[in-house]
Structure formats: C-alpha cells, structure tokens
Protein backbone atom coordinates (compact mmCIF):
# COMPACT_ATOMS: atom_id res chain seq x y z
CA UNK A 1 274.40 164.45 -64.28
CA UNK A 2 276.59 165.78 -61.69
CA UNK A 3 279.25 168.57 -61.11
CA UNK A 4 282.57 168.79 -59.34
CA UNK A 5 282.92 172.21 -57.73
CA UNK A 6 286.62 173.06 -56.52
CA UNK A 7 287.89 176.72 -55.17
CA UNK A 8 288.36 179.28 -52.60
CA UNK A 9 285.65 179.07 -49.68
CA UNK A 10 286.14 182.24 -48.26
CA UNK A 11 284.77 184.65 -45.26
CA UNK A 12 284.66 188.10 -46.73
CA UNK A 13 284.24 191.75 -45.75
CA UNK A 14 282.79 193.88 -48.56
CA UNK A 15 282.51 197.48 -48.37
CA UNK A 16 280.39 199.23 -51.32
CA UNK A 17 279.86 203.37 -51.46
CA UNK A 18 276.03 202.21 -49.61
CA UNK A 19 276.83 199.66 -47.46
CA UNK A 20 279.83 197.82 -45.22
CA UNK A 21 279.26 194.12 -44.60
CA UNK A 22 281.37 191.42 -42.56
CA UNK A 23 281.58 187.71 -41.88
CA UNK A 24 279.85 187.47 -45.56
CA UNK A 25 280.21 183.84 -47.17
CA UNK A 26 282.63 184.00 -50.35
CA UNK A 27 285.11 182.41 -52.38
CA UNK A 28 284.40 181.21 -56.10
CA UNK A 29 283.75 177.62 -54.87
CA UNK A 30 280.95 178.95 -52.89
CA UNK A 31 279.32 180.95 -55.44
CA UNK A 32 279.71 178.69 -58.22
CA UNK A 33 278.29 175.89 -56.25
CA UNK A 34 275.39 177.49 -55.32
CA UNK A 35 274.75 179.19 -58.37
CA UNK A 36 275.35 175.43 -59.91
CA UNK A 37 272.95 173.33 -57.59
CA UNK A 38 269.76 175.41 -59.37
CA UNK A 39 270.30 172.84 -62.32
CA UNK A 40 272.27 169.97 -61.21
CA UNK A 41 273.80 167.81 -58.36
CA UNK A 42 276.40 169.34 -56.78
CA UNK A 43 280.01 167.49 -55.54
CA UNK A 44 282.06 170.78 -53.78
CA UNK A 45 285.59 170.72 -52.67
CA UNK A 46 287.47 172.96 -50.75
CA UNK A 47 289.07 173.80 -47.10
CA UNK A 48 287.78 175.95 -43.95
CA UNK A 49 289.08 176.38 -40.84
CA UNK A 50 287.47 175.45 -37.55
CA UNK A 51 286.44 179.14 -37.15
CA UNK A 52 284.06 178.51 -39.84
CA UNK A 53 280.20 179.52 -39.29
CA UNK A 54 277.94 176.90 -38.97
CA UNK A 55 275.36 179.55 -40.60
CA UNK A 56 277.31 179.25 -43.83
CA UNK A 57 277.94 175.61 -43.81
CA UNK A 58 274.07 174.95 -43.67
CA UNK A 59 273.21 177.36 -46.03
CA UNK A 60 274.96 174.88 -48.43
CA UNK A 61 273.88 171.89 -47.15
CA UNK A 62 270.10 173.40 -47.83
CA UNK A 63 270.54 173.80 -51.21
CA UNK A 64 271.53 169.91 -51.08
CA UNK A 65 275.26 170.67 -51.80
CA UNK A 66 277.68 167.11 -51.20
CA UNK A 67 280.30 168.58 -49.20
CA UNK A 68 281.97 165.05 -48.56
CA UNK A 69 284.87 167.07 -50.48
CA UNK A 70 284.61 169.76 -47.84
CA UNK A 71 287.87 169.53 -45.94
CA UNK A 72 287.87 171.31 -42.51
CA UNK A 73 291.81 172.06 -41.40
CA UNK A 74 293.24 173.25 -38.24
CA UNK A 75 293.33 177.01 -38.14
CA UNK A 76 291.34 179.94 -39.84
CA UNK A 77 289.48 179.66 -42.84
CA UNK A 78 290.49 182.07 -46.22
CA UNK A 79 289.74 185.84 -45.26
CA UNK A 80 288.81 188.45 -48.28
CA UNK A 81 288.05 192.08 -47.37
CA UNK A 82 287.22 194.41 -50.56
CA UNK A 83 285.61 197.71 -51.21
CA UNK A 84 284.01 198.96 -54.39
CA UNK A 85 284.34 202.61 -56.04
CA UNK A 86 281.12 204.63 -57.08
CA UNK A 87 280.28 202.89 -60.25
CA UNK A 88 280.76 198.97 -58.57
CA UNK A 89 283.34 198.23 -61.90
CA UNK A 90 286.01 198.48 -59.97
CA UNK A 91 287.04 197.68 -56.31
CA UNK A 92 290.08 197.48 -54.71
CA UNK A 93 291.15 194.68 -52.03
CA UNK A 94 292.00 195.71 -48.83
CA UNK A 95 293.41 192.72 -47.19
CA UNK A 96 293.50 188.65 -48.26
CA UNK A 97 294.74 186.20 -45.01
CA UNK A 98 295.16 182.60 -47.47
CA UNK A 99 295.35 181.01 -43.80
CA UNK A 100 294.20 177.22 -44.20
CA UNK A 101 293.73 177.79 -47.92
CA UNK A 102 297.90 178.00 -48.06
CA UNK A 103 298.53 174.95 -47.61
CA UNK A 104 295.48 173.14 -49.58
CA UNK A 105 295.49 170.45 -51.68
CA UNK A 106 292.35 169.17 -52.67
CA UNK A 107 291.74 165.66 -52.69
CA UNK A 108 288.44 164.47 -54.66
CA UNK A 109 286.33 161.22 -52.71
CA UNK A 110 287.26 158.22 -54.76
CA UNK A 111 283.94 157.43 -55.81
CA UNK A 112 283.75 160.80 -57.05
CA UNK A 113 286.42 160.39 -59.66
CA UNK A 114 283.32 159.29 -62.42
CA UNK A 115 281.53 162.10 -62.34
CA UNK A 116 281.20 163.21 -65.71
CA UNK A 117 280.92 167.45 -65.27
CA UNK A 118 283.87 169.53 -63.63
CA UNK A 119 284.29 173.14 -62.82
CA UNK A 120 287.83 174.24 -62.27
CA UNK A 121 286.75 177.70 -60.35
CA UNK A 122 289.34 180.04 -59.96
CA UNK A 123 292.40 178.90 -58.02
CA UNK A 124 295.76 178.33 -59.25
CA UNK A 125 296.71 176.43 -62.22
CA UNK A 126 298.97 174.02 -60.50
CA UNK A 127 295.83 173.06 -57.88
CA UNK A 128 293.28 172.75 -61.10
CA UNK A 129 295.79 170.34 -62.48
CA UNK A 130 295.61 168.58 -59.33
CA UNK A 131 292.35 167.99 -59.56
CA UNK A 132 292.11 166.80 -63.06
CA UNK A 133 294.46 164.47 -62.54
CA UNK A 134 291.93 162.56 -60.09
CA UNK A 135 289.67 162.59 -62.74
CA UNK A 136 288.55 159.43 -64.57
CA UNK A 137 287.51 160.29 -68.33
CA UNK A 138 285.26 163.58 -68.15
CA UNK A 139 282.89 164.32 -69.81
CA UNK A 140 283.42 168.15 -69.87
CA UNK A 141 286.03 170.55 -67.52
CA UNK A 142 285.69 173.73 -67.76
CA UNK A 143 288.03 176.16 -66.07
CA UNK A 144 287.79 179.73 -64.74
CA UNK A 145 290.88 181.84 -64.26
CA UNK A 146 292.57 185.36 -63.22
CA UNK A 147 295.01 187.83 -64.12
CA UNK A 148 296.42 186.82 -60.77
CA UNK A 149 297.40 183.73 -62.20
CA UNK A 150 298.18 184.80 -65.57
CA UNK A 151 300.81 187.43 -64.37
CA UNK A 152 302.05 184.47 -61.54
CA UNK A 153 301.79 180.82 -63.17
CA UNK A 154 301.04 181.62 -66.90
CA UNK A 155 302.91 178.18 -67.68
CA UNK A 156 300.91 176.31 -65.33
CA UNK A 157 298.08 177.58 -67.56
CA UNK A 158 299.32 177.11 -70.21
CA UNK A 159 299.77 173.76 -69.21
CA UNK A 160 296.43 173.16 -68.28
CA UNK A 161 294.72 174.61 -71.65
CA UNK A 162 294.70 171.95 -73.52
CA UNK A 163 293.23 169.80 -71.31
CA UNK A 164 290.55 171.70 -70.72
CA UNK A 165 286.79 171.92 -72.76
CA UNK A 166 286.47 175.30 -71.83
CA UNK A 167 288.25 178.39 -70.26
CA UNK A 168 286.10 181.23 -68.61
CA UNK A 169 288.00 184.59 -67.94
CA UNK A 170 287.04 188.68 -68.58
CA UNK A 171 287.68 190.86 -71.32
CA UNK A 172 291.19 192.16 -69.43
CA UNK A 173 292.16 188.79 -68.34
CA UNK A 174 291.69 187.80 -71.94
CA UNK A 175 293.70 190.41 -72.99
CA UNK A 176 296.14 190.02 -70.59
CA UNK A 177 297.04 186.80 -71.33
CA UNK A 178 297.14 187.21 -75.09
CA UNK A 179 298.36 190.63 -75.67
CA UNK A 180 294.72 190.95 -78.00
CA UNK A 181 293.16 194.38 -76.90
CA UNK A 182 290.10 193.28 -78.90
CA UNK A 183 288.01 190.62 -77.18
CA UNK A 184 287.12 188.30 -80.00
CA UNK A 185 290.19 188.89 -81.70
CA UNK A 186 291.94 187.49 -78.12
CA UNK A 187 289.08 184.56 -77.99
CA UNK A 188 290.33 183.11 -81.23
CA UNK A 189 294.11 182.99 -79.75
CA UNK A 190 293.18 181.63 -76.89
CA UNK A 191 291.35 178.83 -78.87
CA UNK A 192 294.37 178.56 -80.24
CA UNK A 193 295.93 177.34 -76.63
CA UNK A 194 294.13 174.29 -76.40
CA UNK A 195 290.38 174.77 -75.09
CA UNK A 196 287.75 173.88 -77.60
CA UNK A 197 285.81 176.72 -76.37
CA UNK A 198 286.66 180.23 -74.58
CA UNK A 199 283.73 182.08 -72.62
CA UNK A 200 284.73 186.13 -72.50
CA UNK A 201 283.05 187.87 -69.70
CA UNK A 202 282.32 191.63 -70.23
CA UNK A 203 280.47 192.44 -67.14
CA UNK A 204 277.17 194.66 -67.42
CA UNK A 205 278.32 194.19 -71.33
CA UNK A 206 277.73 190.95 -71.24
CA UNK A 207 279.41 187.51 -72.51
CA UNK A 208 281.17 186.25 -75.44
CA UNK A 209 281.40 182.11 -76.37
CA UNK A 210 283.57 181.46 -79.08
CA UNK A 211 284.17 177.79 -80.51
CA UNK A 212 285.08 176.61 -83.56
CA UNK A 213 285.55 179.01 -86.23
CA UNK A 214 284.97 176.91 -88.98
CA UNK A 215 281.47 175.92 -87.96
CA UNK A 216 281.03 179.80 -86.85
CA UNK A 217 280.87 178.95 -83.59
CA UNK A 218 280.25 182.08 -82.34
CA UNK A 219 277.80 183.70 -79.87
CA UNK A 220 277.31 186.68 -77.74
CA UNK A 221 274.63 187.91 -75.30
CA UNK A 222 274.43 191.16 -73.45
CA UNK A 223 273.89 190.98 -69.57
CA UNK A 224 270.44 191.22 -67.95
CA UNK A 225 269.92 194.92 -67.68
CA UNK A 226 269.55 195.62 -63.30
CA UNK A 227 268.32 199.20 -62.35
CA UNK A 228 270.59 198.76 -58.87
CA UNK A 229 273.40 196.69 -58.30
CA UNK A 230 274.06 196.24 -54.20
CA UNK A 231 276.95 193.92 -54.32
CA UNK A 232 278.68 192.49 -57.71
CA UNK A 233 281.15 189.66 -55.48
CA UNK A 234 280.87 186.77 -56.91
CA UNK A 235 278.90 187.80 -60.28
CA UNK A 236 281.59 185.70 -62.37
CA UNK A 237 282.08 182.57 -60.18
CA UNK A 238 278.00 182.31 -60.21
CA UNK A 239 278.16 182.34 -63.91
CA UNK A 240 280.84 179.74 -64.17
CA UNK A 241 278.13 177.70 -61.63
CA UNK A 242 275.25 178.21 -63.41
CA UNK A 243 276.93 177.62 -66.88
CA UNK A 244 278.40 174.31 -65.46
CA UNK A 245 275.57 173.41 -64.04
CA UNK A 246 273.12 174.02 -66.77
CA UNK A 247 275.31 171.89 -68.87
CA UNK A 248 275.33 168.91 -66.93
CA UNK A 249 271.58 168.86 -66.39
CA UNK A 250 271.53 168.73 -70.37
CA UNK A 251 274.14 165.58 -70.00
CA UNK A 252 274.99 166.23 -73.82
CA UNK A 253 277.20 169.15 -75.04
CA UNK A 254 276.60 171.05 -78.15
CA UNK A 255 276.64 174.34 -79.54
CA UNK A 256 273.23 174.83 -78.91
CA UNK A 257 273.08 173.44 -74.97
CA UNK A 258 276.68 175.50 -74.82
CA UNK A 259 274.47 178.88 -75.85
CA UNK A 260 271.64 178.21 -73.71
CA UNK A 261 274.10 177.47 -70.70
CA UNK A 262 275.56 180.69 -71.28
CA UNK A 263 272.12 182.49 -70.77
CA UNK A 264 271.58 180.57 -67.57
CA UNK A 265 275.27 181.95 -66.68
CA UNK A 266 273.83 185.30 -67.18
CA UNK A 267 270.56 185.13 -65.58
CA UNK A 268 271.67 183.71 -62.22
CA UNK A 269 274.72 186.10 -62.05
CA UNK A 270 272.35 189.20 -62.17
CA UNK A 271 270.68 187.37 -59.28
CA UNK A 272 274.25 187.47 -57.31
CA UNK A 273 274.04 191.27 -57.62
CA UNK A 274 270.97 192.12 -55.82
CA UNK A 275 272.00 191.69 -52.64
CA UNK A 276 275.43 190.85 -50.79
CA UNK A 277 276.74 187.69 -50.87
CA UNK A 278 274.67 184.59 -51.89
CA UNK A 279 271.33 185.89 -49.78
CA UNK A 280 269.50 186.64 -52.97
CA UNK A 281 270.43 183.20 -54.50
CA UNK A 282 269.28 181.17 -51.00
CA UNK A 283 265.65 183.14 -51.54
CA UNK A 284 265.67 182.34 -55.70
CA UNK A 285 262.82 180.49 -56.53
CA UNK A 286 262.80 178.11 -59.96
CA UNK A 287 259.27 180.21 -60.26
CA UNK A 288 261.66 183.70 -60.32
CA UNK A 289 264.62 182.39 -62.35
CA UNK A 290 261.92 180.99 -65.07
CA UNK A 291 259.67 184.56 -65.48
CA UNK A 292 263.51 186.27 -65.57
CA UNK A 293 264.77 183.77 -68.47
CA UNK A 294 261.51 184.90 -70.15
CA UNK A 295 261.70 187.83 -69.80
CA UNK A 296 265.57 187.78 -71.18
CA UNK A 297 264.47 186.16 -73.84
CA UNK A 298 262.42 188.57 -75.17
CA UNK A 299 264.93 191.17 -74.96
CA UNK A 300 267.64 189.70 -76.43
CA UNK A 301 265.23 188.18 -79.45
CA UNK A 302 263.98 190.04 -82.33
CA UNK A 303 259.78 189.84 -82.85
C-alpha cells in the first residue's frame, strides 16, 4: 500500500569538524521519502522554489517518488545551513531562510485522499492538521515532531494527538513536552495524549516503541553500531520514512509488523549517516539493506 509524505524540502549547507558541504538536498520530507520508497509507493508533498536543482528533483523521481504533490512556488526554495561539534550529537544552526516554505499550505491531489498510510514529517502542528483533514479514513498517520513546535504550538499538538496512530519524537523532545526526565516514564504520558503508540528516539542509543501497557506493549532496540559517522542530517526523518514505509508494505498493523518497522527505521537511518545528505541512500542496494538487517539481527538476538 501506499504512503503520503508531507514536510520541509529543503537546500542545506552542513558543516561537520571533517567536512563543509553546500547546495545539499534536505528537509524531513525529503529524507523520509526516500528513506520510505525502499518498501513502499511513495505520494510526497511539499513546496520549492524555482531556484530548485533539477539534480535533486531527479534524484527523487529515480527512486520512483509521485511528486504530483510537489508544489513549485514563485521565489526561493527553504534554505538550512548547520554545523556539527566534535562528537556529531550536537550541532548548532547557523542560518534558516523559510522563503517559499512561509507561506505553504499543502494541498493533497484529490485522488490521493484514499491512500491508506500517512507520514506527518516534521512541520508544524497546524500544517499536519491540514493535511489530515484531506484525508479520507486512514488507515494509519503517524506523526513526527520537534521541540520547536512543542515550545511554539504545544496546543496545536496537542490538538493533533489524538488523532494520530503514532507520534515519533527524541528522548529531549519527549521530555520536553511532558516534563518526564525518564524516557519511558515520558512515553507512557504521552500515550496518555491520545496516540495509540509513541516511538522515542535515542540516537546512537537507539529507539523506544511503547503501546499499550496492558498488553505490554513495549519494545526497544539499540541503534546499528557505525565505526564513522560523516553526516547525521536527516538520521530521524529517514527513520520516520523507513518505519512508515515498512508498515505500509505490510498493509496490516500489529505489534509485531510495528517492531519489525522499527528495525527497518533503524537500519536505513544508519545508512543516512555514512555520507552527507541522501548520497548513500541513492547507492543502497535491497542486496546491502538485507545482509545489514542480518547482520542486526544477530546482534540484537540472543543464540
């Protein structure tokens, strides 16, 4: 089944203590959508500008990406410039120019308002409400967020919760928006919010996917252990991809199809920081993201 993609498309400039690239594809919709189209069929929807490489536009048609949902406005498309500290946990943005991305509203195809799987990547609240309005009966939304939204529109999200199958966000968001220092402990109030199930991103720590408590829902994986990390933009939008995109190539959602698309979260967001940008997901191979879930696998399971 297919997948609704909305978010940022962005052009980015990411500096890291090795390397200084510009004129880099970003933006969660891009990563996400990518990151998505390894399981599933693809629907993305966002705004560039008419300054917008025609590189990066075919790099998503190639990965058979419908950008029907693409909406190209007068002016210059979203700017992000960044640079990360020693250890790559923590950068610090240098600049962000919204420019057509102000002013967007996105606007889903008509015939698209069926499809069954939607990922809310991370824009603001009031725009993800938007777009589930123009949504007929889904099957499963999911929904990434930020602390930039929880410290700006917290009751637009709150708003949106309940109407929602499952919220992505990291350990500080999550603690952020409930005031829970401990990450499972701030899991079970955001269940508590409205989403039936919360996915807790700890980085190089890996994930945490809590559900229902009285069926011990309850799973957590560590992250795919990488001797060198070049770039880690757009780690957590290509988990919210994969994970969304896993699930609708399942069609059915479960506990056991939620676990497994948490894995393929993992595995394709340790591709996303090999290299800058989405250049190691264009050269991923099923062949390479099969031998890596393997090899997961038998980390992560006892003998």
């Amino acid at each position: 089944m297919s997948v609704i993609i909305v978010g940022s498309i962005a052009i980015d400039h990411v500096k890291t203590p090795a390397e200084e690239h510009h004129c880099l594809l970003g933006g969660s919709a891009s990563y996400a959508s990518v990151a998505a189209s390894f399981y599933t069929q693809v629907k993305m929807v966002g705004v560039v500008g008419t300054d917008f490489p025609p590189e990066h536009r075919s790099l998503l048609e190639a990965r058979q990406i419908d950008l029907e949902g693409l909406e190209v406005a007068e002016g210059k498309t979203f700017r992000w410039s960044g640079e990360y500290e020693q250890n790559m946990n923590r950068r610090q943005t240098l600049s962000v120019e919204l420019n057509v991305f102000e002013h967007f509203r996105p606007k889903l195809p008509s015939h698209w308002r069926a499809t069954p799987f939607l990922l809310l990547g991370n824009i603001a609240p009031s725009l993800q409400m938007d777009v589930l309005n123009q949504i007929e009966s889904p099957r499963f939304v999911l929904a990434d967020t930020m602390d930039l939204w929880i410290n700006l529109a917290k009751p637009d999200l709150l708003r949106l919760l309940p109407r929602v199958d499952m919220l992505i966000l990291n350990d500080s968001e999550a603690h952020l928006l409930t005031g829970e220092s401990n990450p499972i402990a701030a899991g079970r109030e955001i269940l508590k919010l409205g989403p039936k199930y919360v996915a807790i991103k700890k980085g190089e720590h890996g994930c945490l996917l809590l559900g229902d408590r009285e069926k011990d829902e309850f799973f957590c994986t560590s992250a795919y252990p990488l001797e060198r990390v070049a770039d880690p933009t757009g780690a957590g939008d290509s988990f919210a991809g994969a994970l969304a995109g896993a699930l609708a190539k399942e069609g059915l959602v479960n506990w056991p199809h939620l676990k497994r698309a948490v894995i393929e979260g993992t595995l394709v967001a340790s591709y996303t920081c090999e290299e800058f940008s989405l250049r190691r997901l264009v050269r991923l191979t099923e062949d390479q993201l099969r031998l890596r879930r393997e090899e997961f696998l038998r980390y992560i399971e006892p003998n």
